[in-house]
PDB file of N, CA and C in Angstrom:
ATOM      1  N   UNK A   1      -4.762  42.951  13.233  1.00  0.00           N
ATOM      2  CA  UNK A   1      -3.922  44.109  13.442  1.00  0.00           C
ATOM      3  C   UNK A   1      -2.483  43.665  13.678  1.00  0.00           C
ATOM      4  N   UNK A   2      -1.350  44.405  12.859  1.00  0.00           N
ATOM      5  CA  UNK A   2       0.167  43.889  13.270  1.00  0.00           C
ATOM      6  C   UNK A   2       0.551  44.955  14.389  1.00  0.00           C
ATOM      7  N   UNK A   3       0.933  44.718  15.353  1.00  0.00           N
ATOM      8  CA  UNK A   3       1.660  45.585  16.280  1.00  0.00           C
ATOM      9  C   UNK A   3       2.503  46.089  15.814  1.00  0.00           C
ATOM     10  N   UNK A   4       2.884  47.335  15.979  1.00  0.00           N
ATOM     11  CA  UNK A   4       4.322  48.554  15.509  1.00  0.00           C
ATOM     12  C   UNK A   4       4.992  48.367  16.880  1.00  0.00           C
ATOM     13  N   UNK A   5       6.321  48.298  16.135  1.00  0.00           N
ATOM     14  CA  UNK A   5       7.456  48.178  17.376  1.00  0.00           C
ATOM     15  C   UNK A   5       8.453  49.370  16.594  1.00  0.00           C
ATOM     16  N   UNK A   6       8.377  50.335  17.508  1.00  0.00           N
ATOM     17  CA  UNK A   6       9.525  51.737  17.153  1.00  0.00           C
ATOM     18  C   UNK A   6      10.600  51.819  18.174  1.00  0.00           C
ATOM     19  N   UNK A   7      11.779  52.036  17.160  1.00  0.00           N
ATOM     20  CA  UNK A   7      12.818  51.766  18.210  1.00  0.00           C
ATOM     21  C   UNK A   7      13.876  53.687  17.827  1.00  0.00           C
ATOM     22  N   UNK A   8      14.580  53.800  18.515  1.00  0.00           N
ATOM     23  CA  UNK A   8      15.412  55.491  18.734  1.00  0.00           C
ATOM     24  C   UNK A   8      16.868  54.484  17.999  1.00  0.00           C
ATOM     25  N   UNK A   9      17.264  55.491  16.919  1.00  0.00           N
ATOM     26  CA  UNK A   9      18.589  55.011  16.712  1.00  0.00           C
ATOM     27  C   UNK A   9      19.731  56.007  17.482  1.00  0.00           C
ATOM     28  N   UNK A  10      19.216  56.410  18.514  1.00  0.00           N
ATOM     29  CA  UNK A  10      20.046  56.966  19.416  1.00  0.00           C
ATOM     30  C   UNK A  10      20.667  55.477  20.400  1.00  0.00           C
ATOM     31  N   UNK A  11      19.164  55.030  20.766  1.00  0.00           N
ATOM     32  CA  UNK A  11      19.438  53.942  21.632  1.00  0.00           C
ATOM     33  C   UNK A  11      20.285  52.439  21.261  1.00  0.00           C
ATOM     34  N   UNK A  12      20.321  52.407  20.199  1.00  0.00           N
ATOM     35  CA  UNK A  12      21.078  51.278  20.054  1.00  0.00           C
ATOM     36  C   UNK A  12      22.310  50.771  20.536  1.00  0.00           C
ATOM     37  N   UNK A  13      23.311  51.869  20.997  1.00  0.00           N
ATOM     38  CA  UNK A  13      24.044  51.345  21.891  1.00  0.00           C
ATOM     39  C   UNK A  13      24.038  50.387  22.885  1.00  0.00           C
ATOM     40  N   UNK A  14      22.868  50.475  23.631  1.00  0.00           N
ATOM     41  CA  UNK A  14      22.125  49.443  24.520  1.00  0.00           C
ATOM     42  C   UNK A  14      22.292  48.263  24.054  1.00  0.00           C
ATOM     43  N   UNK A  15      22.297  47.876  22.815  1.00  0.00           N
ATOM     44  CA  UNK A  15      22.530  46.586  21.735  1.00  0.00           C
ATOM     45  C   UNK A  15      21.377  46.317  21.376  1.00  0.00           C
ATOM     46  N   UNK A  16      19.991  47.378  21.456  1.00  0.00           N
ATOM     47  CA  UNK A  16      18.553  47.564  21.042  1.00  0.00           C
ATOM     48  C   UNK A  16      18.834  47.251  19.030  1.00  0.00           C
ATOM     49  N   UNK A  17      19.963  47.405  19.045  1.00  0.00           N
ATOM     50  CA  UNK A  17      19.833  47.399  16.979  1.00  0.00           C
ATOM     51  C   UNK A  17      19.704  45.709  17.383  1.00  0.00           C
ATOM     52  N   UNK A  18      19.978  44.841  17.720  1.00  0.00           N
ATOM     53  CA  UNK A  18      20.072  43.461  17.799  1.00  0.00           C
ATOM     54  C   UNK A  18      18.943  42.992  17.918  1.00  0.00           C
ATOM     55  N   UNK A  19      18.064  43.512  18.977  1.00  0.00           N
ATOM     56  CA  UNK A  19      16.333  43.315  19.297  1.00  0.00           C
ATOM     57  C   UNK A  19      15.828  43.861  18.001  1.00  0.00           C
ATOM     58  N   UNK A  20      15.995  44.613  17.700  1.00  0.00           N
ATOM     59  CA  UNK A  20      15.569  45.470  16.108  1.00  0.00           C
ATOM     60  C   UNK A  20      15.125  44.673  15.055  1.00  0.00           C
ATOM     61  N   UNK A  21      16.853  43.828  14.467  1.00  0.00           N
ATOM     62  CA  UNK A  21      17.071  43.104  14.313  1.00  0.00           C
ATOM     63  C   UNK A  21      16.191  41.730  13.908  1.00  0.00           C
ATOM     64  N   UNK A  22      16.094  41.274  15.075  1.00  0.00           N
ATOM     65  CA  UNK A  22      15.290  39.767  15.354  1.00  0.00           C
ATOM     66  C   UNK A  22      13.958  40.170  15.280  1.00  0.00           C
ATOM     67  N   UNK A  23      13.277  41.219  15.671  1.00  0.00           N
ATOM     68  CA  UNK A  23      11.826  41.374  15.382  1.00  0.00           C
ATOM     69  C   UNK A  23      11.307  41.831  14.080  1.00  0.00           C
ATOM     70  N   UNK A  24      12.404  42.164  13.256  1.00  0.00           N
ATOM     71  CA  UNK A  24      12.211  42.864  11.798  1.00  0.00           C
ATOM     72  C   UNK A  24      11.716  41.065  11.078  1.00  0.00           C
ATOM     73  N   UNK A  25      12.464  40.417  11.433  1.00  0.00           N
ATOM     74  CA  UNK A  25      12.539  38.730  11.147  1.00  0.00           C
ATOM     75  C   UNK A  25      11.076  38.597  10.995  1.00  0.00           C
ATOM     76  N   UNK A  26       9.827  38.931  11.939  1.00  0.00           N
ATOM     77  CA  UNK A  26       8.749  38.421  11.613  1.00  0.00           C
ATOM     78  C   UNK A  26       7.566  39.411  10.806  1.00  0.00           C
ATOM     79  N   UNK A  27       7.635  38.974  10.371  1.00  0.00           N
ATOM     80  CA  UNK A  27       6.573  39.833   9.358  1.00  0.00           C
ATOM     81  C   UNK A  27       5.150  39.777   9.460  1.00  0.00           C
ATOM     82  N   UNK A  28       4.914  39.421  10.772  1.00  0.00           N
ATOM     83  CA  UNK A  28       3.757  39.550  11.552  1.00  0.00           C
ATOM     84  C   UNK A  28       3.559  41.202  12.157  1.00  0.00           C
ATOM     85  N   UNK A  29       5.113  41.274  12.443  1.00  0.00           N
ATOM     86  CA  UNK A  29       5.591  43.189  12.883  1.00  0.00           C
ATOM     87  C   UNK A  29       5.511  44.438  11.963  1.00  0.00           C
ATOM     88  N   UNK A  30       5.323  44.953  12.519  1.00  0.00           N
ATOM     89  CA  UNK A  30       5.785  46.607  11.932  1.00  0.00           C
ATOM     90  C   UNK A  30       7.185  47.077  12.804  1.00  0.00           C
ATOM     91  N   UNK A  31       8.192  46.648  12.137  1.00  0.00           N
ATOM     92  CA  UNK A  31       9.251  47.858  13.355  1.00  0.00           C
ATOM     93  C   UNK A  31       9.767  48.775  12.376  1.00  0.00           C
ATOM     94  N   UNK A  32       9.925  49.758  13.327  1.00  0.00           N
ATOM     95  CA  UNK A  32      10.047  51.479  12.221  1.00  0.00           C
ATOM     96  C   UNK A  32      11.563  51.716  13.441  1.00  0.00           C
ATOM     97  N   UNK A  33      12.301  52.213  12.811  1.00  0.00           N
ATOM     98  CA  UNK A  33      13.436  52.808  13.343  1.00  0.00           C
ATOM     99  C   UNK A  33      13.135  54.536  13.012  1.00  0.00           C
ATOM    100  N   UNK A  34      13.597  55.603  13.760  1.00  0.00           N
ATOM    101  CA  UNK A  34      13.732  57.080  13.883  1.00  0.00           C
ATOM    102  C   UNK A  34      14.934  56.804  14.711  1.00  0.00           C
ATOM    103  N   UNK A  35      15.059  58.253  14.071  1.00  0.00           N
ATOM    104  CA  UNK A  35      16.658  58.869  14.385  1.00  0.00           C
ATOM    105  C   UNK A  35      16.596  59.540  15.910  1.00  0.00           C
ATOM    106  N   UNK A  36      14.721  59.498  16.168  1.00  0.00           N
ATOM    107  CA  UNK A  36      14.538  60.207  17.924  1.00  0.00           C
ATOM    108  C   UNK A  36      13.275  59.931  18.055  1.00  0.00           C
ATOM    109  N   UNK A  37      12.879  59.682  19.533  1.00  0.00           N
ATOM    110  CA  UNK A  37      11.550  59.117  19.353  1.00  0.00           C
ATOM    111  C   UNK A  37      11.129  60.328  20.726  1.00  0.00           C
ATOM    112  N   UNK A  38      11.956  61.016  21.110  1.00  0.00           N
ATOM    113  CA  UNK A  38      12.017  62.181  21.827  1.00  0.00           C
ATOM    114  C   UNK A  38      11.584  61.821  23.651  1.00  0.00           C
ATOM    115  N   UNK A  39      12.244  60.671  23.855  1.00  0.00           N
ATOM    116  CA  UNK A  39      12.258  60.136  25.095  1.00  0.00           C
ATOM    117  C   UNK A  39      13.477  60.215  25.769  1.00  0.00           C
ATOM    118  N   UNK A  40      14.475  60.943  25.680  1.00  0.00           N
ATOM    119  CA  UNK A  40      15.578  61.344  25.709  1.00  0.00           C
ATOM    120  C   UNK A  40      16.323  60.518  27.509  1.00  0.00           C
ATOM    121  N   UNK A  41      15.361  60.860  28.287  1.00  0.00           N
ATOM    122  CA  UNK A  41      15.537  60.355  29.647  1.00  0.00           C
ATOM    123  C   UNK A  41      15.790  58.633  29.292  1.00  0.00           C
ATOM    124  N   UNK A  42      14.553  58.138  28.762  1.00  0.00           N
ATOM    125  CA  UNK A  42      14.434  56.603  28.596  1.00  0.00           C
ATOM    126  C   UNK A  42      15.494  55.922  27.685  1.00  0.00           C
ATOM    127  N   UNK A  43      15.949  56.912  26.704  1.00  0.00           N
ATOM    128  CA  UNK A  43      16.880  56.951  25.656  1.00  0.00           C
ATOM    129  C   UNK A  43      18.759  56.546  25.861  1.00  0.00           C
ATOM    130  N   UNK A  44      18.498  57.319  27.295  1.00  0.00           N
ATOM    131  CA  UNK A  44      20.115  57.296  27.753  1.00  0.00           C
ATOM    132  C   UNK A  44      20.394  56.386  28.817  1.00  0.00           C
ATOM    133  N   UNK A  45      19.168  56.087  29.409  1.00  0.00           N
ATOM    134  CA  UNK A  45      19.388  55.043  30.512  1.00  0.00           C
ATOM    135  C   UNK A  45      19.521  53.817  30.489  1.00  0.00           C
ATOM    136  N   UNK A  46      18.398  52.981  29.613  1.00  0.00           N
ATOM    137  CA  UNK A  46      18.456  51.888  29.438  1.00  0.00           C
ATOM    138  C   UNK A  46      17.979  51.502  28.024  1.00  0.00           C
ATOM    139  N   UNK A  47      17.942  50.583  27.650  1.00  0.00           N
ATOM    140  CA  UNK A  47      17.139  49.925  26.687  1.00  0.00           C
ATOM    141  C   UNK A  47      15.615  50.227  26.282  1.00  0.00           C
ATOM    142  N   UNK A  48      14.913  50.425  25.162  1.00  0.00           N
ATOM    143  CA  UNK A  48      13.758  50.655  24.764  1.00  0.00           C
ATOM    144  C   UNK A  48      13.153  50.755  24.114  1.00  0.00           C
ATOM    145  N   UNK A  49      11.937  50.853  23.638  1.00  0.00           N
ATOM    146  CA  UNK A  49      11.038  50.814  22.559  1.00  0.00           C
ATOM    147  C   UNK A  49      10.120  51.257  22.506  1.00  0.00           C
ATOM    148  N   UNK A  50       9.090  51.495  21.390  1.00  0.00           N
ATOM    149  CA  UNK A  50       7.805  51.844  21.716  1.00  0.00           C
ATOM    150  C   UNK A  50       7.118  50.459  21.212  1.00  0.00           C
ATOM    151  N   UNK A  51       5.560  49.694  21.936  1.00  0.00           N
ATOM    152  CA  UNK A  51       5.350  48.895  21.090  1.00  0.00           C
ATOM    153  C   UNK A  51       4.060  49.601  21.703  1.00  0.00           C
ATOM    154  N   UNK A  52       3.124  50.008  19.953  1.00  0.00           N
ATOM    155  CA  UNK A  52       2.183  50.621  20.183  1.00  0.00           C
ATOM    156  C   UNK A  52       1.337  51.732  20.544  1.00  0.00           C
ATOM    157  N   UNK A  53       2.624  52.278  20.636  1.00  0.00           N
ATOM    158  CA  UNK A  53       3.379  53.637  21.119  1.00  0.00           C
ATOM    159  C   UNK A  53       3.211  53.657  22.912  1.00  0.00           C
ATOM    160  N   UNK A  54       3.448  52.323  23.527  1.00  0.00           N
ATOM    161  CA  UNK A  54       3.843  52.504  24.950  1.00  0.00           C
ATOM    162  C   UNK A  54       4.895  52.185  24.897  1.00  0.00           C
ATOM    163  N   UNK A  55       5.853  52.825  26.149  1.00  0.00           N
ATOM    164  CA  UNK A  55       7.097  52.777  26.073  1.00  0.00           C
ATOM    165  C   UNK A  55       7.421  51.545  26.711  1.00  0.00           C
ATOM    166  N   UNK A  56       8.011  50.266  26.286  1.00  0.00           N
ATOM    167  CA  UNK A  56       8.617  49.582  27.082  1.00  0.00           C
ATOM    168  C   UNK A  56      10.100  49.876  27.302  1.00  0.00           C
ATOM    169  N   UNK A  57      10.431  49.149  28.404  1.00  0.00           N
ATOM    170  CA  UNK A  57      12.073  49.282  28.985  1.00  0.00           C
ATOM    171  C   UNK A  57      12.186  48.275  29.646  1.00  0.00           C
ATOM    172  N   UNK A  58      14.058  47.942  29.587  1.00  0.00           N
ATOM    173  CA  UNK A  58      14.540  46.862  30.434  1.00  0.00           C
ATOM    174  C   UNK A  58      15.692  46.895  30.769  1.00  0.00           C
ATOM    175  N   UNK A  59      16.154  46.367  31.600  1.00  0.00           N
ATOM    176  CA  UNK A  59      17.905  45.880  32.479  1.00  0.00           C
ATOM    177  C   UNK A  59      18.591  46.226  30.788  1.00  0.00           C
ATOM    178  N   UNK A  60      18.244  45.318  30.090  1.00  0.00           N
ATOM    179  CA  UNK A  60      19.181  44.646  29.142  1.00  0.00           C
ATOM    180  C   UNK A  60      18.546  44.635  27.772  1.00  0.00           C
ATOM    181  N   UNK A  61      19.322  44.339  26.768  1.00  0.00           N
ATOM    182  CA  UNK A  61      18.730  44.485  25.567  1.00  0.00           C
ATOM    183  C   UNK A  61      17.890  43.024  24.995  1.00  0.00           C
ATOM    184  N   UNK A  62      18.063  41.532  25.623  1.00  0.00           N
ATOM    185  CA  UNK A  62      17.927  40.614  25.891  1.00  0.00           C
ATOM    186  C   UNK A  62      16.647  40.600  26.755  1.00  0.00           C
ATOM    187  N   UNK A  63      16.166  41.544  27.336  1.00  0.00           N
ATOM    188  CA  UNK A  63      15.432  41.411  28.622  1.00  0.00           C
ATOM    189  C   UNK A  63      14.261  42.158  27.668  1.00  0.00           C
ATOM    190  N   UNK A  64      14.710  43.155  27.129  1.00  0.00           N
ATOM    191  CA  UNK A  64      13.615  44.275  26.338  1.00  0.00           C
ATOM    192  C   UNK A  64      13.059  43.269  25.437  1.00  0.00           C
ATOM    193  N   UNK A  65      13.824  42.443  24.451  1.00  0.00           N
ATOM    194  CA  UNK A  65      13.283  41.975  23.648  1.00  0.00           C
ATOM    195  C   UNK A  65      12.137  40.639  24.236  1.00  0.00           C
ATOM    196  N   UNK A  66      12.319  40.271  25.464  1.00  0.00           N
ATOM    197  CA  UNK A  66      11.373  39.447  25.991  1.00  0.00           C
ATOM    198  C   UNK A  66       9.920  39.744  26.336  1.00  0.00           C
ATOM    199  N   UNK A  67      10.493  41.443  26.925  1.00  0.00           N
ATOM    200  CA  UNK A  67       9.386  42.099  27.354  1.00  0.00           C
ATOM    201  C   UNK A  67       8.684  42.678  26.064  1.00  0.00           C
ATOM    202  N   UNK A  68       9.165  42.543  25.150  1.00  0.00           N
ATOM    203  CA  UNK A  68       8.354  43.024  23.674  1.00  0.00           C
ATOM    204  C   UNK A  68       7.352  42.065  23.407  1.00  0.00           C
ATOM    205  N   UNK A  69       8.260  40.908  23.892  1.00  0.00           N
ATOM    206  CA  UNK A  69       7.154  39.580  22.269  1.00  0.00           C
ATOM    207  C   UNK A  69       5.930  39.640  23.725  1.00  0.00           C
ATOM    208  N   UNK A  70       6.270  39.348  25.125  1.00  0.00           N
ATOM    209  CA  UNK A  70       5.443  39.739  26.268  1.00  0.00           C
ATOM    210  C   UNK A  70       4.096  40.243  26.185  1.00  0.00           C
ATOM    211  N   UNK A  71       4.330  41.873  25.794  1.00  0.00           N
ATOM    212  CA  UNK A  71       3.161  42.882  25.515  1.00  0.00           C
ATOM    213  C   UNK A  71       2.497  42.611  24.465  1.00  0.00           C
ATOM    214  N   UNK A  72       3.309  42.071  23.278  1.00  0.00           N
ATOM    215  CA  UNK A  72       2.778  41.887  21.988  1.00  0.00           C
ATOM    216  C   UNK A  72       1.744  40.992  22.179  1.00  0.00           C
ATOM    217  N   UNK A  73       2.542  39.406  23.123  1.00  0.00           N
ATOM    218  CA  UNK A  73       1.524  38.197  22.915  1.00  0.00           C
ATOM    219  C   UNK A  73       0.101  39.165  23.711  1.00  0.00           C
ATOM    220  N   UNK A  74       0.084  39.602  24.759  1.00  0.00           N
ATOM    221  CA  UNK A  74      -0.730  40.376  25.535  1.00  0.00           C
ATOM    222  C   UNK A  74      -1.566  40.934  25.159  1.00  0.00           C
ATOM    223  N   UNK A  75      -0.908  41.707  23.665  1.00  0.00           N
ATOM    224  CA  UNK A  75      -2.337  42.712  22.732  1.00  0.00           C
ATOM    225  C   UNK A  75      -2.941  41.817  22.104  1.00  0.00           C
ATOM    226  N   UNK A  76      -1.898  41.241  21.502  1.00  0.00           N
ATOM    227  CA  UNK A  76      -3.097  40.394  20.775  1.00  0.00           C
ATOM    228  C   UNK A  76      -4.029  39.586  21.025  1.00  0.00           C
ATOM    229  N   UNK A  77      -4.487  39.228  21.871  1.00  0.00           N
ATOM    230  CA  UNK A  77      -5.213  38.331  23.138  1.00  0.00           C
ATOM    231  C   UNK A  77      -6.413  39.093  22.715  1.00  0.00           C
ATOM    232  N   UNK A  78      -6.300  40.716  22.739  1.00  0.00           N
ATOM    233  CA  UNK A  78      -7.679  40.820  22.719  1.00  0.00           C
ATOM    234  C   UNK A  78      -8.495  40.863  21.269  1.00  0.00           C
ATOM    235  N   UNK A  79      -7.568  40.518  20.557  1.00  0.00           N
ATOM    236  CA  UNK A  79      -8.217  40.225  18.940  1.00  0.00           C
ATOM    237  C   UNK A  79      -8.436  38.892  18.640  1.00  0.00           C
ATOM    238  N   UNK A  80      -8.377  38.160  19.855  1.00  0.00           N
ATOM    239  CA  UNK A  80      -8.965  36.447  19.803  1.00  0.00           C
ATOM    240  C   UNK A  80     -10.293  36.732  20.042  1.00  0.00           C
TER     241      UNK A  80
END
């Protein structure tokens, strides 16, 4: 199974297009960009994503992308 990583092109300000970005790089991923992922609260505050359709969040856009590959290594654990 490839994990989906969905990101809000609202949020990119955060500098989330950069995490975007670097995870599009592996083609182990699915990342899907929308124009709204209708999290509007999570959207304006900080940094975020969906991976899997849970919402992760972080300080920083640097921090999100840690906490991505994080959950990811995490799911996949259970397909060992």
């Amino acid at each position: 199974m490839r994990p989906i990583i969905e990101f809000c092109a609202s949020n990119m300000h955060h500098g989330t297009d950069q995490v975007m970005k670097a995870l599009e790089q592996n083609p182990d991923y699915d990342v899907i960009e929308y124009g709204c992922l209708g999290n509007c609260g999570h959207c304006y505050l900080a940094p975020y994503a969906l991976v899997n359709g849970e919402i992760i969040e972080a300080e920083t856009a640097d921090k999100l992308h840690e906490k991505i590959e994080e959950v990811i290594r995490d799911w996949l654990k259970q397909f060992e």
